[in-house]
N, C-alpha and C. Protein backbone atom coordinates (compact mmCIF):
# COMPACT_ATOMS: atom_id res chain seq x y z
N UNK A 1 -15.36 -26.09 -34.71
CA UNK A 1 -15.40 -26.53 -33.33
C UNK A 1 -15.69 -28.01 -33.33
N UNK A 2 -15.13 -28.95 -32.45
CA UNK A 2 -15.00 -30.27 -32.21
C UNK A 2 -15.99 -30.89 -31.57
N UNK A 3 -16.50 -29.57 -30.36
CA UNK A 3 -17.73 -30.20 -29.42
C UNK A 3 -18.87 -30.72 -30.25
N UNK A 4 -19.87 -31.47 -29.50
CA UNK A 4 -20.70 -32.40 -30.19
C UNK A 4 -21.74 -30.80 -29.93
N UNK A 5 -22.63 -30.42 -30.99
CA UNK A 5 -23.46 -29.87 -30.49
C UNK A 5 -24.43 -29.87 -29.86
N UNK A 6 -25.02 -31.21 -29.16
CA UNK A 6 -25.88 -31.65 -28.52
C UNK A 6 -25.54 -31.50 -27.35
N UNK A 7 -24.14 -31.36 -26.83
CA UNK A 7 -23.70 -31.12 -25.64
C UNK A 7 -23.68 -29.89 -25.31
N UNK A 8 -24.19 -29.00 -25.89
CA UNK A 8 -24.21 -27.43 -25.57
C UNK A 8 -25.97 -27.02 -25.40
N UNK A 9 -26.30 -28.34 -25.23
CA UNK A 9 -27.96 -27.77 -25.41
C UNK A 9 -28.49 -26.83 -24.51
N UNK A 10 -27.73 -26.37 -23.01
CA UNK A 10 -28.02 -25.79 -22.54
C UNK A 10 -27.52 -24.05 -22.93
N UNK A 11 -26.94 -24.46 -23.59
CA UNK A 11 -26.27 -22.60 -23.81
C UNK A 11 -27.05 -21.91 -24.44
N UNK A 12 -27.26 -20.46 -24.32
CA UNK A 12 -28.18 -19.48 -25.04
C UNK A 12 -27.74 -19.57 -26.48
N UNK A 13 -28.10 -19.51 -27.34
CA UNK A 13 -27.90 -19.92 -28.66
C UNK A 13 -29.34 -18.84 -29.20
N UNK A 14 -28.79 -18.87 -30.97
CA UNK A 14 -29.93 -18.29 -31.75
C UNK A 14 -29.35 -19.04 -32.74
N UNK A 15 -30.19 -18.34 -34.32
CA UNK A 15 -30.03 -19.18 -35.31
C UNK A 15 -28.78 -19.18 -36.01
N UNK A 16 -27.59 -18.10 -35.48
CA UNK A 16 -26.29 -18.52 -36.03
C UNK A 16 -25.51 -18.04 -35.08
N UNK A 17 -25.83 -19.17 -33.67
CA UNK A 17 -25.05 -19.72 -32.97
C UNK A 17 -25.11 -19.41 -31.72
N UNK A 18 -23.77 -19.32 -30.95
CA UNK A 18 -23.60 -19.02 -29.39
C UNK A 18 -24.57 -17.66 -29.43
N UNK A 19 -25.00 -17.46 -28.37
CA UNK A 19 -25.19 -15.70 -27.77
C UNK A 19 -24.43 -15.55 -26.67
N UNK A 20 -23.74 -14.04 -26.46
CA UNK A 20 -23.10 -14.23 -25.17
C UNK A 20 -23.44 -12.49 -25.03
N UNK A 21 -23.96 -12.16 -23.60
CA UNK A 21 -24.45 -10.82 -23.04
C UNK A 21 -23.13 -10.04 -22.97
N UNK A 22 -22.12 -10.64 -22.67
CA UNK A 22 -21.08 -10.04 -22.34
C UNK A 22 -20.06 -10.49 -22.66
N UNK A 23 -18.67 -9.31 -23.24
CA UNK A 23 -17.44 -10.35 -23.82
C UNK A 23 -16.78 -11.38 -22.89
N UNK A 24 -16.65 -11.22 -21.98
CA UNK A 24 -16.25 -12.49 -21.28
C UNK A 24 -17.16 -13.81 -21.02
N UNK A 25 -18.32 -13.60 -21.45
CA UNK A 25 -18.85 -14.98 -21.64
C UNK A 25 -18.01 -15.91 -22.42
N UNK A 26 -18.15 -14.66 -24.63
CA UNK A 26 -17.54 -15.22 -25.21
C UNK A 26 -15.81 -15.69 -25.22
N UNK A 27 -15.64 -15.05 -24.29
CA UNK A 27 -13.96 -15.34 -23.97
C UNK A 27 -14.04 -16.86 -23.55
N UNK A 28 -14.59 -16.90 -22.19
CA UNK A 28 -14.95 -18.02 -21.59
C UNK A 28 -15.20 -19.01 -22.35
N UNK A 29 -16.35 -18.73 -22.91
CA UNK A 29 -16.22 -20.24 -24.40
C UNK A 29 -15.40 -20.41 -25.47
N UNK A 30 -14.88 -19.81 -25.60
CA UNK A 30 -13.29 -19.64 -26.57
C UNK A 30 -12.26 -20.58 -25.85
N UNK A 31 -12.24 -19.70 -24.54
CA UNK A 31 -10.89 -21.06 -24.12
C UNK A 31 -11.27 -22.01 -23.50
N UNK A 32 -12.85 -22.34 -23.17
CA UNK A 32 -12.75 -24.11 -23.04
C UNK A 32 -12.61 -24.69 -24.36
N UNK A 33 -13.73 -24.37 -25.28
CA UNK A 33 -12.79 -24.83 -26.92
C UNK A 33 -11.15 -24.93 -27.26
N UNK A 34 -10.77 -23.89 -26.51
CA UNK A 34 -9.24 -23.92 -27.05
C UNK A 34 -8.48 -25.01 -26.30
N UNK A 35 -9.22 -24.93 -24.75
CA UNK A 35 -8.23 -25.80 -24.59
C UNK A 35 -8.69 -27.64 -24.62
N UNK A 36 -9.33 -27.41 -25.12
CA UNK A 36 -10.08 -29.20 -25.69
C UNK A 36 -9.49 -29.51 -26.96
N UNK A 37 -9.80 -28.09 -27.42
CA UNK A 37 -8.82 -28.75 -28.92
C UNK A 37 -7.14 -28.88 -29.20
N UNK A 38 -6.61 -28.37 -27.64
CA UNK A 38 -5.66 -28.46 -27.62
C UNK A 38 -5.40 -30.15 -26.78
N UNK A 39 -6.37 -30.98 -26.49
CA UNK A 39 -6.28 -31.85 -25.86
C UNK A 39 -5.94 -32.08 -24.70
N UNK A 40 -6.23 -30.82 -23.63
CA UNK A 40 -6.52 -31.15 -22.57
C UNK A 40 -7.25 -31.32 -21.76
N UNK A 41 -8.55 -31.60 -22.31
CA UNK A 41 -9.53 -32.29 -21.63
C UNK A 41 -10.60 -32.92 -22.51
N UNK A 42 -11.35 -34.22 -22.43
CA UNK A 42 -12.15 -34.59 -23.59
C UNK A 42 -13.29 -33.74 -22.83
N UNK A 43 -14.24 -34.03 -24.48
CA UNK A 43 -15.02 -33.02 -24.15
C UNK A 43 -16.56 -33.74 -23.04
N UNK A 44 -16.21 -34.88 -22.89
CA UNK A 44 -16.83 -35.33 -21.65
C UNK A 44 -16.46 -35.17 -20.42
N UNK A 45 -15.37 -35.08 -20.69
CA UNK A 45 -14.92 -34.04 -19.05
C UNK A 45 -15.66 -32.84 -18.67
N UNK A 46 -15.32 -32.40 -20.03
CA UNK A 46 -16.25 -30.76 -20.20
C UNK A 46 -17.67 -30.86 -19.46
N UNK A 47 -17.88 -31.95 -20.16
CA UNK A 47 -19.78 -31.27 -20.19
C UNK A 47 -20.35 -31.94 -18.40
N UNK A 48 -19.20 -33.28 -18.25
CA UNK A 48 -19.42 -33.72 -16.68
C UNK A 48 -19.46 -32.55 -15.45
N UNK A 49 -18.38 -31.72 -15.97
CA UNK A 49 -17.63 -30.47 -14.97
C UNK A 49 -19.23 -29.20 -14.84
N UNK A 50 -19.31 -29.00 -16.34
CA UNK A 50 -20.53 -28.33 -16.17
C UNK A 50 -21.80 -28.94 -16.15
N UNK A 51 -22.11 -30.11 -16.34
CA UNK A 51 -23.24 -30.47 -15.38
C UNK A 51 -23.31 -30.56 -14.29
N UNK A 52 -22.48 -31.31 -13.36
CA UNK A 52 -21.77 -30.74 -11.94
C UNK A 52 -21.87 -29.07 -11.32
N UNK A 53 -21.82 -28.52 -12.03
CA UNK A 53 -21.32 -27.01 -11.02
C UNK A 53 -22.91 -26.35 -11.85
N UNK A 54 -23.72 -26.67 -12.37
CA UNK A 54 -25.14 -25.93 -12.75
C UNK A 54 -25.75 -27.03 -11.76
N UNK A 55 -25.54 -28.21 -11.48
CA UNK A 55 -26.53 -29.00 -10.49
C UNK A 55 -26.24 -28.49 -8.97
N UNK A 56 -24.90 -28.73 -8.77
CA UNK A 56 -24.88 -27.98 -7.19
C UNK A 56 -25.41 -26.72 -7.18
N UNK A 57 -25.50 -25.43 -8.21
CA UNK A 57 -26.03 -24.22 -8.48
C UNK A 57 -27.26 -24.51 -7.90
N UNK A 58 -28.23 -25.38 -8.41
CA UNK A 58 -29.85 -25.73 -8.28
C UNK A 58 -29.79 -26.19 -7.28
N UNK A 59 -28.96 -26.85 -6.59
CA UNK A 59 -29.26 -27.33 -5.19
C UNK A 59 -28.81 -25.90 -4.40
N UNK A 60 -28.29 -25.07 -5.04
CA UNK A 60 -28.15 -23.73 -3.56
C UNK A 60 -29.23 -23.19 -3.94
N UNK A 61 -30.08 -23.28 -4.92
CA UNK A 61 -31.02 -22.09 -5.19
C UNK A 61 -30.94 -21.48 -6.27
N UNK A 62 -30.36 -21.82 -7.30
CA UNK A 62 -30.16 -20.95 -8.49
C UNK A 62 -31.15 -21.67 -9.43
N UNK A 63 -32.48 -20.75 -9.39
CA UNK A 63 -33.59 -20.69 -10.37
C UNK A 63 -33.59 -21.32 -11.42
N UNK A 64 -31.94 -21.37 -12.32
CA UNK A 64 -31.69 -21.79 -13.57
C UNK A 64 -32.61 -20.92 -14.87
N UNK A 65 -32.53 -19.95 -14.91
CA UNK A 65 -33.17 -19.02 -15.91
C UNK A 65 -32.56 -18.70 -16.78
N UNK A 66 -30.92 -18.99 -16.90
CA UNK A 66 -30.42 -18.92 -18.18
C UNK A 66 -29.31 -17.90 -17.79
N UNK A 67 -29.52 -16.88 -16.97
CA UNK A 67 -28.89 -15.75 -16.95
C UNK A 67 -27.52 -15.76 -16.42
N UNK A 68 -27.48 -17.09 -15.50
CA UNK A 68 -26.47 -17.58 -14.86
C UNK A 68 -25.29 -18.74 -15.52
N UNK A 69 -25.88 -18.88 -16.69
CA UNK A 69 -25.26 -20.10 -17.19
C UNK A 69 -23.42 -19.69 -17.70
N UNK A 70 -23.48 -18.48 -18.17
CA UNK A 70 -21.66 -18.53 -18.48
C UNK A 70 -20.91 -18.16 -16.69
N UNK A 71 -21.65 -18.22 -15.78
CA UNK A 71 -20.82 -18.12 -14.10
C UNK A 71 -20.77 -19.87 -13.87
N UNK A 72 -21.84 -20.22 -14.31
CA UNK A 72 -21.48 -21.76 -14.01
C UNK A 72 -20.26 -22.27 -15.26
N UNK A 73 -20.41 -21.80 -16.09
CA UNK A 73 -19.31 -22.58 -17.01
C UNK A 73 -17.83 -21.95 -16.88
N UNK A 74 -17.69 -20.92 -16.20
CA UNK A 74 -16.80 -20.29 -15.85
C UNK A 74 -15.68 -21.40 -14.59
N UNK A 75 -17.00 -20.95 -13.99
CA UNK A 75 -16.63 -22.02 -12.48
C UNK A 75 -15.95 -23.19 -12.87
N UNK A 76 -16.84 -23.80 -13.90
CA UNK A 76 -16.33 -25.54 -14.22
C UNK A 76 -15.44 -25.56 -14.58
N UNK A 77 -14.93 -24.55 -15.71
CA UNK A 77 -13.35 -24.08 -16.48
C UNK A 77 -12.51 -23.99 -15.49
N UNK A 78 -12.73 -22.70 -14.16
CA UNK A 78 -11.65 -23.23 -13.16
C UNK A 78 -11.46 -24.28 -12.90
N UNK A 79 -12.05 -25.19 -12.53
CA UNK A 79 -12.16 -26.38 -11.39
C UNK A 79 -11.60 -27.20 -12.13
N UNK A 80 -11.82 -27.28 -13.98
CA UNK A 80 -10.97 -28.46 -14.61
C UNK A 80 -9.96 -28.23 -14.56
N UNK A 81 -9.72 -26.74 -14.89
CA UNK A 81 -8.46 -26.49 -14.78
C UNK A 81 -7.53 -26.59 -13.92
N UNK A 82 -7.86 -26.86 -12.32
CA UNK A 82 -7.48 -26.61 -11.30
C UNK A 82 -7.34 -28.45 -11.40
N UNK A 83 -8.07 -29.12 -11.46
CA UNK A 83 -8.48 -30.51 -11.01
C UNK A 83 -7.38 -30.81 -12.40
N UNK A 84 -6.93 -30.47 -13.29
CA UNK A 84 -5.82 -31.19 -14.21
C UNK A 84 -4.56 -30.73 -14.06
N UNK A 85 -4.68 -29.68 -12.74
CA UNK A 85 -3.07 -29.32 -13.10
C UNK A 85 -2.38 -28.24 -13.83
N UNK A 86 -3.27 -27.56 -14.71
CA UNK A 86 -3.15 -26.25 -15.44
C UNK A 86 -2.79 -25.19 -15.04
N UNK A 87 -3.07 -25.07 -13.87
CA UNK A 87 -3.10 -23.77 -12.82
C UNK A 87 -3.41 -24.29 -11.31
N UNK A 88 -3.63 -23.04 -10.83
CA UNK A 88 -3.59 -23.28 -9.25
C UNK A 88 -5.02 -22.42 -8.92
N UNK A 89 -5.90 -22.85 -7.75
CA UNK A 89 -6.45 -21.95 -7.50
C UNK A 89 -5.77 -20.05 -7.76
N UNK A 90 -4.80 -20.05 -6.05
CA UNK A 90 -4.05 -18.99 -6.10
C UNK A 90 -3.64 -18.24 -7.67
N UNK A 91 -3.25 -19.00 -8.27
CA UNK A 91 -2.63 -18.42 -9.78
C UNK A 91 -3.87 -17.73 -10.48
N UNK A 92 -5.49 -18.28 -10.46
CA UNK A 92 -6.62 -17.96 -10.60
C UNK A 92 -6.74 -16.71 -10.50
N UNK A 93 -6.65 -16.71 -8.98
CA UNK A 93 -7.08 -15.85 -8.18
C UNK A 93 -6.24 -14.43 -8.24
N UNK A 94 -4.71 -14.73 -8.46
CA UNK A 94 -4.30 -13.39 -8.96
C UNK A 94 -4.17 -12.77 -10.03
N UNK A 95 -5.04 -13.59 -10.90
CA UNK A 95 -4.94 -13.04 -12.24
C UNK A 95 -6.67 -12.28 -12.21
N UNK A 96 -7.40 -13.07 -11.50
CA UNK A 96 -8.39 -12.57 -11.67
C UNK A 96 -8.73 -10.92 -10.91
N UNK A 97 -7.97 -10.68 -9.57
CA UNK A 97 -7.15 -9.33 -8.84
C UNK A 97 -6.90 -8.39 -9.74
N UNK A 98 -5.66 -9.29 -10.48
CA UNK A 98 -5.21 -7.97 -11.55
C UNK A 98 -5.78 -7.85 -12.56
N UNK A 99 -7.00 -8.67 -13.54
CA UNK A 99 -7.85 -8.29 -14.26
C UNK A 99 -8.42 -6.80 -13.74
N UNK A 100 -9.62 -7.18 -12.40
CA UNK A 100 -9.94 -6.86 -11.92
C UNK A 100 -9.46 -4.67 -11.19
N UNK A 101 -8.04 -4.77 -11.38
CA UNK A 101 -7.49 -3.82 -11.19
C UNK A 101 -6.80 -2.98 -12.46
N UNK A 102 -6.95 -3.76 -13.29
CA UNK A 102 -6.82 -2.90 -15.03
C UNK A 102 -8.22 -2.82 -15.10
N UNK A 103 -8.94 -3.38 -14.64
CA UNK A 103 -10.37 -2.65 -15.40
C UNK A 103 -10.43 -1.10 -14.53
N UNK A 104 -10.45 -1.35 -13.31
CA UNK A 104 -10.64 -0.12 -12.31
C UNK A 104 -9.90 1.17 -12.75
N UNK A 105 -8.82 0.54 -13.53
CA UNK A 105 -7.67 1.65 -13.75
C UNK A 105 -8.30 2.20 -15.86
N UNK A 106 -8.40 1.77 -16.26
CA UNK A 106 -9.40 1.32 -17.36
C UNK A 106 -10.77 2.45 -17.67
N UNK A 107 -10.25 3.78 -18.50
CA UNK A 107 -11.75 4.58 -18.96
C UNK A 107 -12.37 4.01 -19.57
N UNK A 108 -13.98 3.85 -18.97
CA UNK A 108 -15.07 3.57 -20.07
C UNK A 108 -14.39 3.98 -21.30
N UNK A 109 -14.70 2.47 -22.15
CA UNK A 109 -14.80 2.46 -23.47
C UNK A 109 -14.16 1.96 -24.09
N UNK A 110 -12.59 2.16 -23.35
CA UNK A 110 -11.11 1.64 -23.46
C UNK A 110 -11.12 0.42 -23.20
N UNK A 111 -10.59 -0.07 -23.93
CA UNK A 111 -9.70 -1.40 -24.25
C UNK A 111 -9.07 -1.91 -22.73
N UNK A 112 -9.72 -3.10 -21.94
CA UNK A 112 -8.55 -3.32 -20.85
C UNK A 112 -7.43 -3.88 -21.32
N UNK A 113 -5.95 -3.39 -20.73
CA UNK A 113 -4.85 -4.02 -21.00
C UNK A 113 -4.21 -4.51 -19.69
N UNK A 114 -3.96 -5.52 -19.32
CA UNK A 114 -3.79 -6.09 -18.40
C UNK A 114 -2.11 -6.06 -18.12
N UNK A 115 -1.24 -5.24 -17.81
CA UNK A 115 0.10 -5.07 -17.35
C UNK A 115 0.52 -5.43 -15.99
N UNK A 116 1.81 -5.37 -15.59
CA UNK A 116 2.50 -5.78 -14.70
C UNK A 116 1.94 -4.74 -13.29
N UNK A 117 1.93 -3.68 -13.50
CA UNK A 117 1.55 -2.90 -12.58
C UNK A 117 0.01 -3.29 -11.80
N UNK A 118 -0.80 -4.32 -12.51
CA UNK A 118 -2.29 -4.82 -11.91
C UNK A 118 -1.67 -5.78 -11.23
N UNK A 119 -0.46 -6.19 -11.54
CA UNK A 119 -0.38 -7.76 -10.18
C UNK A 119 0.20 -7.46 -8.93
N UNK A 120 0.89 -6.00 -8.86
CA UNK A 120 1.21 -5.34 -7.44
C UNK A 120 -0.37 -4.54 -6.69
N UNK A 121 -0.53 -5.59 -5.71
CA UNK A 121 -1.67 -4.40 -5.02
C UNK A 121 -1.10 -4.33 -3.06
């Protein structure tokens, strides 16, 4: 990984490495890595976007206890993404629908697979 590690000082971490409660945390930090190292965004963009969207967090009220930190880095991933051109809100938003509708469709335990039939609702 390319990021400076000093710039991650806020992330839950142990002694060999990220922690993430849930797989989509680690998803989430996979493709801001991926897409930095793909060069579309330096990684001061990165860390501006998520200092930004954990500070407005604290100004609505968010305690900052840690528990919240991959929804804020989530957020910032949209918004760069959105703010460079990558995607669209809308495009976001229906992918996140049809996530959202393969999981529903989706038995505990099973593997979500995300098909054509989750983007008709």
């Amino acid at each position: 990984m390319n990021a400076p590690t000093h710039l991650l000082s806020g992330q839950p971490k142990d002694v060999n490495g990220p922690v993430f409660r849930e797989p989509w945390e680690a998803q989430a930090f996979a493709m801001t890595i991926s897409l930095h190292e793909r060069g579309l965004f330096t990684w001061s963009e990165w860390a501006q976007a998520l200092s930004q969207h954990i500070a407005l967090a604290q100004a609505q009220g968010d305690p900052d206890l840690g528990d919240t930190y991959y929804h804020h880095w989530l957020a910032a991933l949209e918004s760069l993404v959105t703010t460079k051109q990558l995607s669209t809100d809308a495009e976001l938003k229906r992918y996140q629908q049809a996530w959202d509708h393969a999981a529903d469709r989706t038995p505990h335990g099973r593997p979500i697979e995300l098909r054509e039939l989750d983007f008709k609702s």
